[in-house]
N, C-alpha and C. Protein backbone atom coordinates (compact mmCIF):
# COMPACT_ATOMS: atom_id res chain seq x y z
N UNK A 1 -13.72 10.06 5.16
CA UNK A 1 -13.43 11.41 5.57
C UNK A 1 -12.58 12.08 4.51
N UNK A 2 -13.01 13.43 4.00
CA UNK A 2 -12.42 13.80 2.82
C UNK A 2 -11.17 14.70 4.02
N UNK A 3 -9.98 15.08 2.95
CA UNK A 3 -8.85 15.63 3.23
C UNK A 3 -9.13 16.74 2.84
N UNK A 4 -8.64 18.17 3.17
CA UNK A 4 -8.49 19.39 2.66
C UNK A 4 -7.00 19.96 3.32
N UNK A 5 -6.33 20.76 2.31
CA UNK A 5 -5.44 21.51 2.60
C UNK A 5 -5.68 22.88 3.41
N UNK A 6 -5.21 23.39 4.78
CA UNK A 6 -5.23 24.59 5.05
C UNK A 6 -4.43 25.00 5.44
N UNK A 7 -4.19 26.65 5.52
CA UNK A 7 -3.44 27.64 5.45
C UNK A 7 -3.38 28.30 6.21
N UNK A 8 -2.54 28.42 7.35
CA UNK A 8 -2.21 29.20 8.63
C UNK A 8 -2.30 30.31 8.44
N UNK A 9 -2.84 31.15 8.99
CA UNK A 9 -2.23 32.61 8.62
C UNK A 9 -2.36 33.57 9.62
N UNK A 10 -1.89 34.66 9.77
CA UNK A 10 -2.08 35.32 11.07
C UNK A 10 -3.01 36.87 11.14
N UNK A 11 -3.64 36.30 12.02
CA UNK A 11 -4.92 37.73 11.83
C UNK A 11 -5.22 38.83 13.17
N UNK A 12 -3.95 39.61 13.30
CA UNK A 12 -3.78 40.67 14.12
C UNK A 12 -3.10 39.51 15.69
N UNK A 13 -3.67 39.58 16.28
CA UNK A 13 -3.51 38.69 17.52
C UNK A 13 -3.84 37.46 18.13
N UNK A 14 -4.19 36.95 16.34
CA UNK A 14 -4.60 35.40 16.65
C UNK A 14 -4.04 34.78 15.15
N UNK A 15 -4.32 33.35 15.32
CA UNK A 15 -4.12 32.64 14.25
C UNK A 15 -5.10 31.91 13.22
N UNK A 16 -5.13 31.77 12.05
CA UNK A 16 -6.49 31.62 11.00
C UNK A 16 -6.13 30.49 10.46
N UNK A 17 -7.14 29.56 10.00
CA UNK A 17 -6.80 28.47 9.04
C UNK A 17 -7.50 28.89 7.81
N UNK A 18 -7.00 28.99 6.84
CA UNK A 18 -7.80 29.13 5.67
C UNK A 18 -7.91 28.27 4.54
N UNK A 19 -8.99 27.23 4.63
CA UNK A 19 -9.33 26.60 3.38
C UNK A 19 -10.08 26.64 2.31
N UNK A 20 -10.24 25.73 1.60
CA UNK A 20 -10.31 25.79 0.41
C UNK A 20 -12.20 26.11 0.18
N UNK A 21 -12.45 26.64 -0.33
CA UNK A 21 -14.37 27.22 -0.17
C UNK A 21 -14.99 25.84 -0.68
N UNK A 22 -14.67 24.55 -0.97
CA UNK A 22 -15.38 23.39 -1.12
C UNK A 22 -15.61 22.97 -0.11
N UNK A 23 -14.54 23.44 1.09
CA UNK A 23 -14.73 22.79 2.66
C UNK A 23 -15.66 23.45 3.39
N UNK A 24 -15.69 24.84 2.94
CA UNK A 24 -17.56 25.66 4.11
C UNK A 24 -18.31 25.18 2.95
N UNK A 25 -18.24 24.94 2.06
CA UNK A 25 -19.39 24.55 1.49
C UNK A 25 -19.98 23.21 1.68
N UNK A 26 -19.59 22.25 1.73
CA UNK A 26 -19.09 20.61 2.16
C UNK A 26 -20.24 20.42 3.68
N UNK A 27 -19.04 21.79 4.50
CA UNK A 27 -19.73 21.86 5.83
C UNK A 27 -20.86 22.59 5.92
N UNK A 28 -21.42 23.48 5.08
CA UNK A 28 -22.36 24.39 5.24
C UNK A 28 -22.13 25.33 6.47
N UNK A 29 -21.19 25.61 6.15
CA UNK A 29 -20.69 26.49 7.02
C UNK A 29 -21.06 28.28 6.36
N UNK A 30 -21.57 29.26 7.49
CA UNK A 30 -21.72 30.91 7.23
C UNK A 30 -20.30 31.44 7.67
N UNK A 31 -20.96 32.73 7.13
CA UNK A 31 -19.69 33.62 8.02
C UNK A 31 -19.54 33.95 8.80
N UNK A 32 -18.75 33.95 10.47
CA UNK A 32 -18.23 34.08 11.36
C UNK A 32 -19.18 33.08 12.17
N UNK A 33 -19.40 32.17 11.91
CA UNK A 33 -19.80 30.75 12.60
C UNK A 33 -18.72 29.94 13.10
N UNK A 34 -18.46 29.56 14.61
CA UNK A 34 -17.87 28.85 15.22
C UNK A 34 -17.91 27.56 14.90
N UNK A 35 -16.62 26.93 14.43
CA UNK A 35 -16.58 25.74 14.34
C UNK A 35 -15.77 24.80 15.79
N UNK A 36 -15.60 23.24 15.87
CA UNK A 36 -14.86 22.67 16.69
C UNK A 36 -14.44 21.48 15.43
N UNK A 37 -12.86 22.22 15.72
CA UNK A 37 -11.82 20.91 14.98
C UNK A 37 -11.15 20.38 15.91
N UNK A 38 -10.73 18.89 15.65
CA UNK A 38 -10.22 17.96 16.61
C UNK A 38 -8.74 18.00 16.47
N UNK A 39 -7.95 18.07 17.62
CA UNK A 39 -7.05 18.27 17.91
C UNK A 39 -6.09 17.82 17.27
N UNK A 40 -5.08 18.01 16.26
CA UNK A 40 -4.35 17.06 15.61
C UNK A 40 -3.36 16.22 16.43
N UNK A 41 -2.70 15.21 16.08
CA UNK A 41 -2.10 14.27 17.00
C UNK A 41 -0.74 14.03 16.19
N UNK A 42 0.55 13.72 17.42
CA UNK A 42 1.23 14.05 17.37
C UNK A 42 1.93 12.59 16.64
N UNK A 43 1.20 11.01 16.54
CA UNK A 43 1.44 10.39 16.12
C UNK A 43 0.08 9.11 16.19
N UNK A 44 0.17 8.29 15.19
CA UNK A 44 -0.99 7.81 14.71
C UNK A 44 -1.41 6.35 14.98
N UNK A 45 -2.03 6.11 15.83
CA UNK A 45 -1.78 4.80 16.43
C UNK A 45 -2.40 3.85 15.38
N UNK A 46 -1.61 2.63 14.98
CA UNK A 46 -2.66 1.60 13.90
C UNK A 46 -3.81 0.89 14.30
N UNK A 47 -4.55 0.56 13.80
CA UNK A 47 -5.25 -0.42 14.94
C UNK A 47 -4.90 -1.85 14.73
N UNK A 48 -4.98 -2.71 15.86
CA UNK A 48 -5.00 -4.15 15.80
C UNK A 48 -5.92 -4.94 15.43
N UNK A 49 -6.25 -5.86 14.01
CA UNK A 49 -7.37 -6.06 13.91
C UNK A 49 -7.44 -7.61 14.72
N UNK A 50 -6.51 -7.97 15.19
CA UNK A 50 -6.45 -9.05 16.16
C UNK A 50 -6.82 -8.95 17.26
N UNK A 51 -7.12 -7.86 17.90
CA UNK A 51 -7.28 -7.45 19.20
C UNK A 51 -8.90 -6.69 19.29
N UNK A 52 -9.16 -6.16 17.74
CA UNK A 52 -10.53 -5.97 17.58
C UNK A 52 -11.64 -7.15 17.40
N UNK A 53 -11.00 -7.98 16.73
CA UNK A 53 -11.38 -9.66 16.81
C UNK A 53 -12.22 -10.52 18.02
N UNK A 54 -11.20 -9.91 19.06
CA UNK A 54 -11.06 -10.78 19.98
C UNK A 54 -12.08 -10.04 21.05
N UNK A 55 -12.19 -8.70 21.17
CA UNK A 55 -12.77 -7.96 22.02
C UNK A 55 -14.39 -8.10 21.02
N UNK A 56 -14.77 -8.26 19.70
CA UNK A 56 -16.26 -8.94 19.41
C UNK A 56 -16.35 -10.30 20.16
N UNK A 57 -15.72 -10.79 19.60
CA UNK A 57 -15.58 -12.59 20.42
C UNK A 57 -15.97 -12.23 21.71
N UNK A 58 -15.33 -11.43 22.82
CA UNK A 58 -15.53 -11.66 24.02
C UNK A 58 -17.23 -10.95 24.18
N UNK A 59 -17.44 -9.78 23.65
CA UNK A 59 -18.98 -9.09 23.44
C UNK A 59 -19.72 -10.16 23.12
N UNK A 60 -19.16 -10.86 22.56
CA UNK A 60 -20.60 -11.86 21.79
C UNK A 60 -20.68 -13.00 23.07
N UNK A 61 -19.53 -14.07 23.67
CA UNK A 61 -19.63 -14.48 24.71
C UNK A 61 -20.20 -13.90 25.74
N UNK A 62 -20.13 -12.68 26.36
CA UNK A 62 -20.82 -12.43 27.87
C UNK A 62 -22.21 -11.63 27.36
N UNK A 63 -22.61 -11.85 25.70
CA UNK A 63 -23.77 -11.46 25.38
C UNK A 63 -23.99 -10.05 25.79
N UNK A 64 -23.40 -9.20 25.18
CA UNK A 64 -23.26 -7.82 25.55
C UNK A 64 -24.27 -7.10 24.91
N UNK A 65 -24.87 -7.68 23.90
CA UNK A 65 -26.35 -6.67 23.42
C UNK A 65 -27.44 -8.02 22.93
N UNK A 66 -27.78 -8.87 23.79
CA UNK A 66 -28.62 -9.89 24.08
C UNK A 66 -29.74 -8.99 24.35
N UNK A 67 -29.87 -8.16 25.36
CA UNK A 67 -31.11 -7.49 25.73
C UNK A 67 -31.94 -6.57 24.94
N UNK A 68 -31.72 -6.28 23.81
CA UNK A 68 -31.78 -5.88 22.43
C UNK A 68 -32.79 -6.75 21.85
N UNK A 69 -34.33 -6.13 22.10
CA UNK A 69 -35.48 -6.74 21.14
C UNK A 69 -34.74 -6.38 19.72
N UNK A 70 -35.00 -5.14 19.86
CA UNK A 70 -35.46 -4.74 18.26
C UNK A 70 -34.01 -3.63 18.07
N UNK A 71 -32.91 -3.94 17.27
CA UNK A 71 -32.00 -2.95 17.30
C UNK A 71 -31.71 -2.03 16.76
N UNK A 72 -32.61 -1.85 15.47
CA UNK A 72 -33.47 -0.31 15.14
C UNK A 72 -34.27 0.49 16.19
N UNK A 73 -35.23 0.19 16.60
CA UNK A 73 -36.06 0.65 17.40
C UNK A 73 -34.66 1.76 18.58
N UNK A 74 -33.64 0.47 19.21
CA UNK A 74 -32.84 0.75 20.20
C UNK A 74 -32.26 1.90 19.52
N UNK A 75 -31.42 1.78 17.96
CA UNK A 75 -30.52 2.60 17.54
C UNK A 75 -31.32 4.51 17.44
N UNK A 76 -32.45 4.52 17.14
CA UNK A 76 -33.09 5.23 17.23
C UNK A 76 -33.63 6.00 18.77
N UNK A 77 -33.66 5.09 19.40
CA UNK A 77 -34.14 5.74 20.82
C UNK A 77 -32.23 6.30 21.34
N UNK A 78 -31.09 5.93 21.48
CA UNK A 78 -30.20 6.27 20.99
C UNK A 78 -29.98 7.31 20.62
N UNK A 79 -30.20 7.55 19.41
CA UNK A 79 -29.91 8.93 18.63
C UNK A 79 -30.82 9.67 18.91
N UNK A 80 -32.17 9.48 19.03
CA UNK A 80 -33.03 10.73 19.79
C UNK A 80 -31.76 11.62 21.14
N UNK A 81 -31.44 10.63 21.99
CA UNK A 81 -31.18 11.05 23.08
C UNK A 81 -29.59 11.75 23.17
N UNK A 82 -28.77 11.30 21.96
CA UNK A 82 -27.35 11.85 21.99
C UNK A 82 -27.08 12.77 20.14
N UNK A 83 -28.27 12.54 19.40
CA UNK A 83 -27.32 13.13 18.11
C UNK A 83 -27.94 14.73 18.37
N UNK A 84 -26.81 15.63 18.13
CA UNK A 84 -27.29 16.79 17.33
C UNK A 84 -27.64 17.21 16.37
N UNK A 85 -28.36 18.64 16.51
CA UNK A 85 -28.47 18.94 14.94
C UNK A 85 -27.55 19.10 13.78
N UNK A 86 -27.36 18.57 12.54
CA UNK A 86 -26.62 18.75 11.67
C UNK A 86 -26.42 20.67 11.69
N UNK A 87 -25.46 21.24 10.93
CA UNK A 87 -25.15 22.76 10.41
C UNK A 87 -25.88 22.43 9.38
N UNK A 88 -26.58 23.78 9.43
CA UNK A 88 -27.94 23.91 8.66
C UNK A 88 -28.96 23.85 8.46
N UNK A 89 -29.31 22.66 9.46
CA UNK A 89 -30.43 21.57 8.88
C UNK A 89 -31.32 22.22 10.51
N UNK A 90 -32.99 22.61 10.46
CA UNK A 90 -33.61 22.62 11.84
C UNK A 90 -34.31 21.58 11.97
């Protein structure tokens, strides 16, 4: 995930972020196109890779994707049913 710097700024009765034109470009983003940015957080939890370990271990014991012929085929029927369209792309 790339980083960009932005710039608060205030635009009559609301508030603006303004970045850098590599980032609508990046995003393929137009003009006055609605975006959704994720909420920033107020502190950053690490992850445990001991605890990520252990929760495969237990997936793989109670055989949690055993029923899985083909897991292309699956990953695809999948994304038919939950991905959206990319910005830009029809």
């Amino acid at each position: 995930m790339s980083k960009y710097t932005a710039t608060v700024i205030k635009t009559g009765n609301s508030y603006a972020l303004r970045v850098p034109k590599v980032y609508v470009d990046d995003a393929k983003l137009k003009l006055g196109q609605k975006v959704q940015v994720v909420s920033p957080t107020t502190q950053t939890e690490k992850q445990d890779p001991e605890a990520i370990k252990k929760a495969i271990a237990e997936m793989r014991r109670v055989g949690a994707f055993s029923k899985i012929q083909d897991p292309v085929a699956w990953q695809r029927e999948i994304r038919k049913e939950w991905d959206r369209p990319l910005p830009g792309r029809d």
